[in-house]
C-alpha atoms as a PDB file:
ATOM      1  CA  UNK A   1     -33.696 -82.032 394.375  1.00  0.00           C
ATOM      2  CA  UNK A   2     -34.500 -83.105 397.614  1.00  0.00           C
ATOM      3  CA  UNK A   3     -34.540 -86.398 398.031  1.00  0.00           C
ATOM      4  CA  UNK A   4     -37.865 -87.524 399.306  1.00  0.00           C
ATOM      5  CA  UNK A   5     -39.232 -85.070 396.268  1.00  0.00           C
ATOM      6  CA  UNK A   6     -37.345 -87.634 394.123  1.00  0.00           C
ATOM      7  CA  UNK A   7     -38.317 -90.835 395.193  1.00  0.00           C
ATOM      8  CA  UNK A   8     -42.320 -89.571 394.726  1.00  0.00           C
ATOM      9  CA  UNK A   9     -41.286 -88.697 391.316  1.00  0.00           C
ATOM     10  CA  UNK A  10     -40.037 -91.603 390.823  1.00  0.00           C
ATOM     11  CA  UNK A  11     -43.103 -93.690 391.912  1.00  0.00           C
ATOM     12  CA  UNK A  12     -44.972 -91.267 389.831  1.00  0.00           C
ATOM     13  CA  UNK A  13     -43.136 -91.977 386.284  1.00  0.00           C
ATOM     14  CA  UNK A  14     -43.152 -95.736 387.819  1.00  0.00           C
ATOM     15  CA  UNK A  15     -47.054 -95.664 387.880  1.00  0.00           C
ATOM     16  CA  UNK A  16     -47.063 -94.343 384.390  1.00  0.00           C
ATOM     17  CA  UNK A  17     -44.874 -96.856 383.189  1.00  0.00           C
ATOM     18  CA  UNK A  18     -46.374 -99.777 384.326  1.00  0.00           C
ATOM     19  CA  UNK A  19     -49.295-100.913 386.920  1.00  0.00           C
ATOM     20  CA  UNK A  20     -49.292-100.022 390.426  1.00  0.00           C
ATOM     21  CA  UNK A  21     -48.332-100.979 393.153  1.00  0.00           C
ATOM     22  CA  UNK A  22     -45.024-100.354 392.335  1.00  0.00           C
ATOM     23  CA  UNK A  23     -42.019-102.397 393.720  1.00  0.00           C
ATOM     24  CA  UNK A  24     -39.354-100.412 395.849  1.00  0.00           C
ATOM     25  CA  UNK A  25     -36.624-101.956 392.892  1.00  0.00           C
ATOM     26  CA  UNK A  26     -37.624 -99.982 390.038  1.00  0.00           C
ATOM     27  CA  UNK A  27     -37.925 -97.330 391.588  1.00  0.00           C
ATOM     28  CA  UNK A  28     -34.249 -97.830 393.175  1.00  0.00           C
ATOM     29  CA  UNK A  29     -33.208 -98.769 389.649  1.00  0.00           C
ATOM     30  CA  UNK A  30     -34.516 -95.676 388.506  1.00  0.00           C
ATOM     31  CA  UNK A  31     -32.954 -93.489 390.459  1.00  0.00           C
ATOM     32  CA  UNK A  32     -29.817 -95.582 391.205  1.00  0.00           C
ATOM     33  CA  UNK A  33     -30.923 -95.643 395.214  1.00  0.00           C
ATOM     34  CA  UNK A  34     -30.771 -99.037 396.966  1.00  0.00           C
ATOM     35  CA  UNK A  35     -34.280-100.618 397.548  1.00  0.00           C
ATOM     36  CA  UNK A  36     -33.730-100.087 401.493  1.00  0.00           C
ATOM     37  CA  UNK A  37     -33.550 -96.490 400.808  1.00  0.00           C
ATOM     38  CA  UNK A  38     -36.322 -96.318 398.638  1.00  0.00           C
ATOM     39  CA  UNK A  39     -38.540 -98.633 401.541  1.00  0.00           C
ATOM     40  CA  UNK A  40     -37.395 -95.791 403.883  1.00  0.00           C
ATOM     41  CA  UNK A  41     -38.915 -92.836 401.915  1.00  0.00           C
ATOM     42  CA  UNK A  42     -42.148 -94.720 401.087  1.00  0.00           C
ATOM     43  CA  UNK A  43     -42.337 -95.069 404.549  1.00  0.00           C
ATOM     44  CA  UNK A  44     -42.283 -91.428 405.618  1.00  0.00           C
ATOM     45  CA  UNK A  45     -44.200 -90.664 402.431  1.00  0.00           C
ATOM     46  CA  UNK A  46     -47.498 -93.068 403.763  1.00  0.00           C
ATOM     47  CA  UNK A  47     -46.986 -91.470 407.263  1.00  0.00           C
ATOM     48  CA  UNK A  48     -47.735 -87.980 405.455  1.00  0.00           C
ATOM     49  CA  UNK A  49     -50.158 -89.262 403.593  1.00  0.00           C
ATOM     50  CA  UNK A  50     -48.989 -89.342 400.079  1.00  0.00           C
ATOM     51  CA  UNK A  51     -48.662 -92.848 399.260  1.00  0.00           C
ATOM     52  CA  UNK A  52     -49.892 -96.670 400.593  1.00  0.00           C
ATOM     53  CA  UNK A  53     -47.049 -99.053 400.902  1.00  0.00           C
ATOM     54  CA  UNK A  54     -47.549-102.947 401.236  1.00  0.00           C
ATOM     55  CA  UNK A  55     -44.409-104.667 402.056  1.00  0.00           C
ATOM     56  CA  UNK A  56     -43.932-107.160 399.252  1.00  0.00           C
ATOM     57  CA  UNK A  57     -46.172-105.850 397.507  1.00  0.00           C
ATOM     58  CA  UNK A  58     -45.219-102.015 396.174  1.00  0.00           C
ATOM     59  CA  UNK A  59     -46.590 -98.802 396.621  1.00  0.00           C
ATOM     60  CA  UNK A  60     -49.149 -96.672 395.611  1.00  0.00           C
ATOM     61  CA  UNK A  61     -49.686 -92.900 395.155  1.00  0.00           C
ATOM     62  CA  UNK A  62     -52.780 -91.436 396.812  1.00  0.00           C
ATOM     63  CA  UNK A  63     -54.927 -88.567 395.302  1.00  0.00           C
ATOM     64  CA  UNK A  64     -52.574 -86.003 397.352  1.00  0.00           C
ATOM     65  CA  UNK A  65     -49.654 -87.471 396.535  1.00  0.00           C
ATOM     66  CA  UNK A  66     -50.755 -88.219 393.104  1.00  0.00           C
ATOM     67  CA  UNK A  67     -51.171 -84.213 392.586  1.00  0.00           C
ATOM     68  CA  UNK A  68     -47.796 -83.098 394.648  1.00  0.00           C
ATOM     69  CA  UNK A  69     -45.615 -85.791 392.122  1.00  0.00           C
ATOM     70  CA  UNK A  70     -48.069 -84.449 389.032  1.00  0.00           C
ATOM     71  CA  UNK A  71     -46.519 -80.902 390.428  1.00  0.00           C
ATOM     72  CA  UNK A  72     -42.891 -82.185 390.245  1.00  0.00           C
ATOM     73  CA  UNK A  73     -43.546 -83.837 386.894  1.00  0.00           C
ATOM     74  CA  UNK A  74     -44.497 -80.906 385.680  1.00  0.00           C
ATOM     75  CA  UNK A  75     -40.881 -78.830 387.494  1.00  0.00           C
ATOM     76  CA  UNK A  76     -38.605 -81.539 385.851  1.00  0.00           C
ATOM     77  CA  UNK A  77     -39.821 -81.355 382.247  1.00  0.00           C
ATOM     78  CA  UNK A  78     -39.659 -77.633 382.337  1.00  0.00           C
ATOM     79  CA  UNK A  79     -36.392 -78.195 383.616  1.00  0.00           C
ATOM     80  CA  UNK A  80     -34.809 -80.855 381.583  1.00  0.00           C
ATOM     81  CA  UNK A  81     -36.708 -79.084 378.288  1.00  0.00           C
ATOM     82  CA  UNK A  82     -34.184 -76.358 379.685  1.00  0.00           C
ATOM     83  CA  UNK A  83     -31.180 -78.302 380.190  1.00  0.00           C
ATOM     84  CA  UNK A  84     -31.890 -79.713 376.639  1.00  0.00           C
ATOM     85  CA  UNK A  85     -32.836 -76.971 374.718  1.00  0.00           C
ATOM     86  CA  UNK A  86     -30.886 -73.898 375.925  1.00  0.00           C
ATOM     87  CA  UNK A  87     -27.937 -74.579 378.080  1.00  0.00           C
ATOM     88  CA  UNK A  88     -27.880 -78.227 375.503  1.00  0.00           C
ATOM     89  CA  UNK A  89     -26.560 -80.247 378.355  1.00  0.00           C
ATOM     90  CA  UNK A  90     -26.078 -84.034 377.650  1.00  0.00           C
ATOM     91  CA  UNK A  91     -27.729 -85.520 380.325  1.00  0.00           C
ATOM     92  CA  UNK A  92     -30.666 -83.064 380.785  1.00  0.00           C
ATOM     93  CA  UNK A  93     -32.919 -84.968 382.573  1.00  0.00           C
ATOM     94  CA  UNK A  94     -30.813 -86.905 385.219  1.00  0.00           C
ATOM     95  CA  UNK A  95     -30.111 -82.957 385.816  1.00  0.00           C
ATOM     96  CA  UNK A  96     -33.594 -82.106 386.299  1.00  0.00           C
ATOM     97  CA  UNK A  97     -34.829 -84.792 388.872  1.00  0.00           C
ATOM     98  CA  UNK A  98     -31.741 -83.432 390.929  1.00  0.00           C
ATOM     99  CA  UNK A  99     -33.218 -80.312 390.651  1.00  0.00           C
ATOM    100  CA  UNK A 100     -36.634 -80.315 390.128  1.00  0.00           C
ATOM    101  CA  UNK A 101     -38.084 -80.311 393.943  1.00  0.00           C
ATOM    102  CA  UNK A 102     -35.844 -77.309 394.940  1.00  0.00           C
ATOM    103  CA  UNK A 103     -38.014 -75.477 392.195  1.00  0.00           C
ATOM    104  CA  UNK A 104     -41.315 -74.242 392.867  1.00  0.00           C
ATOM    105  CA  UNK A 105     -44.572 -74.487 390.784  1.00  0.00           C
ATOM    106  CA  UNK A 106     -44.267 -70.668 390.272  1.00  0.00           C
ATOM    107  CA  UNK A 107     -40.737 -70.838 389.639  1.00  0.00           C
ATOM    108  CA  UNK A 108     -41.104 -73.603 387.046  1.00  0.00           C
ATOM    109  CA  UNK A 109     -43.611 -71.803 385.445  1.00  0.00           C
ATOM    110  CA  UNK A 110     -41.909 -68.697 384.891  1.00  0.00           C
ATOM    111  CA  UNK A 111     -38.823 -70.510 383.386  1.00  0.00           C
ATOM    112  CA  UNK A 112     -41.146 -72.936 380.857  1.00  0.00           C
ATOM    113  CA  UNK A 113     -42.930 -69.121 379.802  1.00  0.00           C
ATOM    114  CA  UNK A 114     -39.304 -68.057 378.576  1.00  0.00           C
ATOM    115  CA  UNK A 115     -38.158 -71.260 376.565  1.00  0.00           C
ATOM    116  CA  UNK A 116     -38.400 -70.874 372.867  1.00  0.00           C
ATOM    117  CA  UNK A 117     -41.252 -72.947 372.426  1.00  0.00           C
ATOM    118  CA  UNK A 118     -44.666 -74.157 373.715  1.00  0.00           C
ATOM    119  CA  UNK A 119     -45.109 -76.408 376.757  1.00  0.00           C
ATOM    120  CA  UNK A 120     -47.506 -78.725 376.128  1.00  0.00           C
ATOM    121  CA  UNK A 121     -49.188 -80.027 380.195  1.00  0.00           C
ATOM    122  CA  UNK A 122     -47.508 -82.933 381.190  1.00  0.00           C
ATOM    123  CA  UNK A 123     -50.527 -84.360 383.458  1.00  0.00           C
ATOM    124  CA  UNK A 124     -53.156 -87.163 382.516  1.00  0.00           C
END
């Protein structure tokens, strides 16, 4: 996965988890990234439009980049439903948010219409 794609999942399960704005540290503690690093992608993130950040304060997804992470979410449970369920790898889902922005939507798609069982959609 590429790593900005990572971070915005990250904020987006962060959201989910608890209220926003979210803190740079949980997402770094998520994703075992140093807070600096995590500052830095929220950074180029608001610049494209996808997020607010407020030093101090946390960050914030914005409709846009609310429905690119939804996207993502959406890639890494198809993935790590993969992972788990046919190849039965261990750690299935630290495997899938490596993985899941090199995927397309299309992509992820056609994989979660050949796992043995019904995909249920992952968005609110």
């Amino acid at each position: 996965m590429s790593r900005p794609s990572q971070y915005l999942l990250g904020l987006y399960i962060a959201e989910h988890r608890e209220s926003s704005p979210v803190s740079p540290g949980v997402v770094a503690e998520m994703l075992g990234r140093s807070p600096a690093t995590v500052i830095e992608a929220f950074r180029q993130f608001e610049n494209d439009g996808l997020l607010r950040y407020e030093p101090y304060d946390g960050a914030t997804l914005t409709d846009a980049g609310r429905r690119r992470a939804a996207e993502l979410h959406d890639t890494y449970v198809t993935l790590s439903w993969f992972f788990r369920g046919v190849l039965d790898i261990d750690d299935h889902e630290t495997e899938a948010m490596e993985m899941c922005g090199a995927v397309s939507p299309a992509v992820a798609e056609r994989l979660a219409s050949t796992l043995p069982f019904e995909r249920e959609d992952t968005r609110d």
